[in-house]
N, C-alpha and C. Protein backbone atom coordinates (compact mmCIF):
# COMPACT_ATOMS: atom_id res chain seq x y z
N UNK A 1 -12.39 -19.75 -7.26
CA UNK A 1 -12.16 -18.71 -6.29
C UNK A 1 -10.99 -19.06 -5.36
N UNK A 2 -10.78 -20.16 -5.16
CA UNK A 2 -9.72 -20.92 -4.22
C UNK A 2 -8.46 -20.39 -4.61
N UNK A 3 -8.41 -20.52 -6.46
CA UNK A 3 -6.97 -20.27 -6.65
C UNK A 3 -6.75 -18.99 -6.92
N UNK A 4 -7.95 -17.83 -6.69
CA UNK A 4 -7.33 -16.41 -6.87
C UNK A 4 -6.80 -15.73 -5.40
N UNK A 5 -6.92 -16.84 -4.46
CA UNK A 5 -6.30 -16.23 -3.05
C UNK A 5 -4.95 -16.90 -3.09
N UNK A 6 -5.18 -18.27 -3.12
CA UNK A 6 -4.22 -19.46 -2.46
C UNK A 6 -2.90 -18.87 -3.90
N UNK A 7 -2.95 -18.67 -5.24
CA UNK A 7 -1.91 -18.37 -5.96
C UNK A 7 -1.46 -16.51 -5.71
N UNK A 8 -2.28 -15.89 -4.98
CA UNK A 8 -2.01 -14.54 -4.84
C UNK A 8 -2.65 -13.54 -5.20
N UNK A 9 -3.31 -14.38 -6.32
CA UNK A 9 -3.77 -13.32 -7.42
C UNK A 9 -5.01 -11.67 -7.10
N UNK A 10 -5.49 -12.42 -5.97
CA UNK A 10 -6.67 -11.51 -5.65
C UNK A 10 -5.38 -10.20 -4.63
N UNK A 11 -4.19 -10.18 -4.21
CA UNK A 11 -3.75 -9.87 -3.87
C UNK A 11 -2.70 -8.37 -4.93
N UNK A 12 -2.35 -8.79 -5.97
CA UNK A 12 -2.29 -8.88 -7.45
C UNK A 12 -3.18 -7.25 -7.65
N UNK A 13 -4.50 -7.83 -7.52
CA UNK A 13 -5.87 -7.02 -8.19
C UNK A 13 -5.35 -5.70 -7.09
N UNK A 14 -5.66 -5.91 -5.61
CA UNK A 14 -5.64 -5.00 -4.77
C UNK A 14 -4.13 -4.13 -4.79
N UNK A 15 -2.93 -4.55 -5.43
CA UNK A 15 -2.20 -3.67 -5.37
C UNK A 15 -1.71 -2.89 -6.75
N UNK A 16 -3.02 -3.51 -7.90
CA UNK A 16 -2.96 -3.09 -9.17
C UNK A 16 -4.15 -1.48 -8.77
N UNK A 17 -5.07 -1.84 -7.52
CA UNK A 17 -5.91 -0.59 -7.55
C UNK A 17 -5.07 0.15 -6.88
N UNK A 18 -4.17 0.24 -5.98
CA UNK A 18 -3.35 1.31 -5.40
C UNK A 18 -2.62 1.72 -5.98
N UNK A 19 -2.15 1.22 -6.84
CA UNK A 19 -1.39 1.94 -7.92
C UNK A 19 -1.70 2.62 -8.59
N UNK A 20 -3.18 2.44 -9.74
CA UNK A 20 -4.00 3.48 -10.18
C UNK A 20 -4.73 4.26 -9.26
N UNK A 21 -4.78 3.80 -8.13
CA UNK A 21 -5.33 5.09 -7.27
C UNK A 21 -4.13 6.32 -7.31
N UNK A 22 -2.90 5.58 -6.72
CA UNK A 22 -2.16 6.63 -6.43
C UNK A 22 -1.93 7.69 -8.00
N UNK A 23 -1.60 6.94 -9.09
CA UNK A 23 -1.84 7.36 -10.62
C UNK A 23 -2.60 8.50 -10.58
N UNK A 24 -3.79 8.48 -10.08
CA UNK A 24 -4.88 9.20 -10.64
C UNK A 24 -4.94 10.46 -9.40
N UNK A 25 -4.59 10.34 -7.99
CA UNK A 25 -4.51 11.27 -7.16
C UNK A 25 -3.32 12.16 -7.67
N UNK A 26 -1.95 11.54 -8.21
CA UNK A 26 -0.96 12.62 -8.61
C UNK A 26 -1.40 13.15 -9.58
N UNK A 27 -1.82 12.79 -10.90
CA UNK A 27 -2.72 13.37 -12.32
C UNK A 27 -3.45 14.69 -11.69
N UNK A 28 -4.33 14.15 -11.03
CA UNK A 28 -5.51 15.31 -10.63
C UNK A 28 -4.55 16.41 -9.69
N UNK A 29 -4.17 16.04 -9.06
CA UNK A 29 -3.38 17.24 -8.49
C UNK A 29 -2.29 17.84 -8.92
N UNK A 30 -1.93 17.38 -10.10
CA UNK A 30 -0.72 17.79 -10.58
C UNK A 30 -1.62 18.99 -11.74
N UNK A 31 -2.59 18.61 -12.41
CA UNK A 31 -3.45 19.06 -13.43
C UNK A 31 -3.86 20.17 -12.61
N UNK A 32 -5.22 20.00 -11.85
CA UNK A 32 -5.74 20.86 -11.24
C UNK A 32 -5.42 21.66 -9.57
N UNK A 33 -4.54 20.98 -8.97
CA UNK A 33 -4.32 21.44 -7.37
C UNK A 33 -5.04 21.09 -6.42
N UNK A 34 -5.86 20.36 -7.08
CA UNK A 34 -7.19 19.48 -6.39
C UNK A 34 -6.85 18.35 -5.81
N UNK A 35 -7.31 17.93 -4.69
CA UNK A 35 -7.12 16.88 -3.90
C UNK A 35 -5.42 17.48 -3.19
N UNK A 36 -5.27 15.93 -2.14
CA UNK A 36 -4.18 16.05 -1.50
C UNK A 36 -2.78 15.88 -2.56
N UNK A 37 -1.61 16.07 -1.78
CA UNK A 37 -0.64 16.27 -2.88
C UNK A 37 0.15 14.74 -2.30
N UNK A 38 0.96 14.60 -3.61
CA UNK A 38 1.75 12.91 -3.02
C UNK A 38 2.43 12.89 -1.40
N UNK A 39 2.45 14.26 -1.16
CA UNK A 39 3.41 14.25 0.07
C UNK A 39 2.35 13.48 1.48
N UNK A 40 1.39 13.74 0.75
CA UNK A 40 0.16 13.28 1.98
C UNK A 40 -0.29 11.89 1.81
N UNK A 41 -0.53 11.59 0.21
CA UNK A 41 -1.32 10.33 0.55
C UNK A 41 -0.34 8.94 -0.18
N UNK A 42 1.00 9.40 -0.05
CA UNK A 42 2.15 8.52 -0.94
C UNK A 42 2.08 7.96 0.53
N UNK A 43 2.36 7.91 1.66
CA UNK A 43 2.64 7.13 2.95
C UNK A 43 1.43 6.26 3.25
N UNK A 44 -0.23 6.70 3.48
CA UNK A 44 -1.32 6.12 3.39
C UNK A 44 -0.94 4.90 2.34
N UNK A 45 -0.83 5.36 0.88
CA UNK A 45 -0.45 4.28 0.52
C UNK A 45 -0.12 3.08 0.23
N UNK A 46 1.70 3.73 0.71
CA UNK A 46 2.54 3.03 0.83
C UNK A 46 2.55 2.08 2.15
N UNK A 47 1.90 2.64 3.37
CA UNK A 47 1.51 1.26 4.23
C UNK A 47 0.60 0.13 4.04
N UNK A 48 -0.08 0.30 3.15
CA UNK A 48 -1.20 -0.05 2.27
C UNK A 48 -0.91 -1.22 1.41
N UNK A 49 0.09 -0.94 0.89
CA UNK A 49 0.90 -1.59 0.09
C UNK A 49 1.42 -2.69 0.65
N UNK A 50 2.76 -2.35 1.78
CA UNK A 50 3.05 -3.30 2.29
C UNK A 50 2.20 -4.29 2.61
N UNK A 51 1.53 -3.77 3.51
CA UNK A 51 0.51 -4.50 3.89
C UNK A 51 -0.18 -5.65 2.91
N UNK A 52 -0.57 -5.22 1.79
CA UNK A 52 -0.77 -6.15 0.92
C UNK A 52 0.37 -7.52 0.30
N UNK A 53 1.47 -6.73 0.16
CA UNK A 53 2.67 -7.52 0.09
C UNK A 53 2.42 -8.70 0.74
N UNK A 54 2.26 -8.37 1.98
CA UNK A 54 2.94 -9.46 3.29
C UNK A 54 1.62 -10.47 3.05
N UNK A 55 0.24 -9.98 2.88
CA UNK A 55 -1.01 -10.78 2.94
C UNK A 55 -0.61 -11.89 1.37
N UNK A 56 -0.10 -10.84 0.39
CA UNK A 56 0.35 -11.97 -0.83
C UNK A 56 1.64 -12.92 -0.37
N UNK A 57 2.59 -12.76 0.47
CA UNK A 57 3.52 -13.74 0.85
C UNK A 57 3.00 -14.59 1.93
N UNK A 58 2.40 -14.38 2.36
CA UNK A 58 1.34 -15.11 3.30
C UNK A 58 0.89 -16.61 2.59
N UNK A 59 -0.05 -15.94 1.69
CA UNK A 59 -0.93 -16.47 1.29
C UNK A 59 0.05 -17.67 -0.23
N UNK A 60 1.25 -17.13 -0.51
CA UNK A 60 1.69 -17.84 -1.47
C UNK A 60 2.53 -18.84 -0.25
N UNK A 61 2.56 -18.73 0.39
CA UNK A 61 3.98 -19.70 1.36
C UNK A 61 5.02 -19.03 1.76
N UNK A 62 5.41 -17.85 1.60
CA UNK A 62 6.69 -16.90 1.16
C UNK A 62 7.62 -17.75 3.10
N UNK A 63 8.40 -17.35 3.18
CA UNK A 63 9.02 -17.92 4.24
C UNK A 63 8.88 -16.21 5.73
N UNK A 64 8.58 -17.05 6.90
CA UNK A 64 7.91 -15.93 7.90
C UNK A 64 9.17 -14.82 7.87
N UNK A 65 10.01 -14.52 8.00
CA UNK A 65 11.03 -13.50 7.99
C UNK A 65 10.37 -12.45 6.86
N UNK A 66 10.26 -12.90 5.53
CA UNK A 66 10.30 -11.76 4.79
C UNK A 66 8.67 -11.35 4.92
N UNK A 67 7.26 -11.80 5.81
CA UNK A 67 6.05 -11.75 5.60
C UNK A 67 6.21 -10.40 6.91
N UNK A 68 7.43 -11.00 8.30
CA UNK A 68 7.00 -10.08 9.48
C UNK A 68 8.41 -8.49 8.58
N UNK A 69 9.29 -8.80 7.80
CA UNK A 69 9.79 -7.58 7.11
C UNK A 69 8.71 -6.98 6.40
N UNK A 70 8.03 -7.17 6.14
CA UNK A 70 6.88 -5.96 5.36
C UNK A 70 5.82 -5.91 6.00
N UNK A 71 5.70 -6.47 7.47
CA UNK A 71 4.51 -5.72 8.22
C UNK A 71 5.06 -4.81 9.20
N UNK A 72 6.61 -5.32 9.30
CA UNK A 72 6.99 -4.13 10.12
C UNK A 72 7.28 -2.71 8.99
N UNK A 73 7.74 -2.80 8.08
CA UNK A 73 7.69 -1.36 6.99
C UNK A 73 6.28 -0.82 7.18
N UNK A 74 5.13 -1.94 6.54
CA UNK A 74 4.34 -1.17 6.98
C UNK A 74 3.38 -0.57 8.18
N UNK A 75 4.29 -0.91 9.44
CA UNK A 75 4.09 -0.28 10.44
C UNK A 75 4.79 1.22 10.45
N UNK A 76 6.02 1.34 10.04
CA UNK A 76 6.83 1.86 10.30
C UNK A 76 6.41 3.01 9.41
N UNK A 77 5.78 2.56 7.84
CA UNK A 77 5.09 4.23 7.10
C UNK A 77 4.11 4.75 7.85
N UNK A 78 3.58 3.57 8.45
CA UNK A 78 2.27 4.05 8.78
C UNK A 78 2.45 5.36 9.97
N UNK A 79 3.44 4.39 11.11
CA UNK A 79 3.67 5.92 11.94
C UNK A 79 4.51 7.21 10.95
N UNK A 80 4.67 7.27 9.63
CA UNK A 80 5.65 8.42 9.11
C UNK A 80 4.14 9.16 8.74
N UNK A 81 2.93 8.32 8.20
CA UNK A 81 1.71 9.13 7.88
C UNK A 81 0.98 9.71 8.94
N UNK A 82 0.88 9.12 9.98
CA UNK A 82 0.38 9.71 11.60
C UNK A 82 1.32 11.13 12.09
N UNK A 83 2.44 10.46 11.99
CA UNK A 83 3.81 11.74 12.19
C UNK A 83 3.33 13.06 11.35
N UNK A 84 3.04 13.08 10.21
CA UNK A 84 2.81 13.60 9.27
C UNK A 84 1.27 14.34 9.58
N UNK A 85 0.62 13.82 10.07
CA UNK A 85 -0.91 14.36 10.52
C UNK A 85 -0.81 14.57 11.13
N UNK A 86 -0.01 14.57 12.47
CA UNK A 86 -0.45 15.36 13.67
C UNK A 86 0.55 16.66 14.00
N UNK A 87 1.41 16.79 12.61
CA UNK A 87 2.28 18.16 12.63
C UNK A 87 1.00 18.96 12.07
N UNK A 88 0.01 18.69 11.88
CA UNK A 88 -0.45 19.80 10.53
C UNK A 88 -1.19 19.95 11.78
């Protein structure tokens, strides 16, 4: 269990499910009109993402510059998804 954090890997898993999440939210809405459309939940996401990024450069050693560059992105989607919710 040690080496599926300390090498990344559990990090890996979690941005292999956002990816088929996001996969399967465009499918279904592209198919049926059902659910939200990418314009809504591509930013949720994508802060999501980062976020994971930075926890896998973290956790591998990555050097602090490029760990606080992808927590500030994903600060920065995150207010584009808030931006985005409080127009509607």
């Amino acid at each position: 269990m040690d080496t599926l954090f300390a090498s990344g890997r559990a990090a890996d898993i979690v941005l292999a499910v956002l990816v088929i999440e996001a996969i399967v939210l465009t499918v279904r809405h592209a198919r049926s009109g059902a659910g939200p459309p990418p314009r809504v939940f591509v930013p949720m996401i994508g802060a999501g993402v980062m976020l994971v990024l930075a926890l896998r450069c973290a956790l591998t050693g990555a050097p602090w510059p490029l760990i606080a560059l992808l927590l500030s992105g994903g600060g920065a989607v995150h207010a584009v998804d808030l931006w985005q919710r409080w127009r509607r």
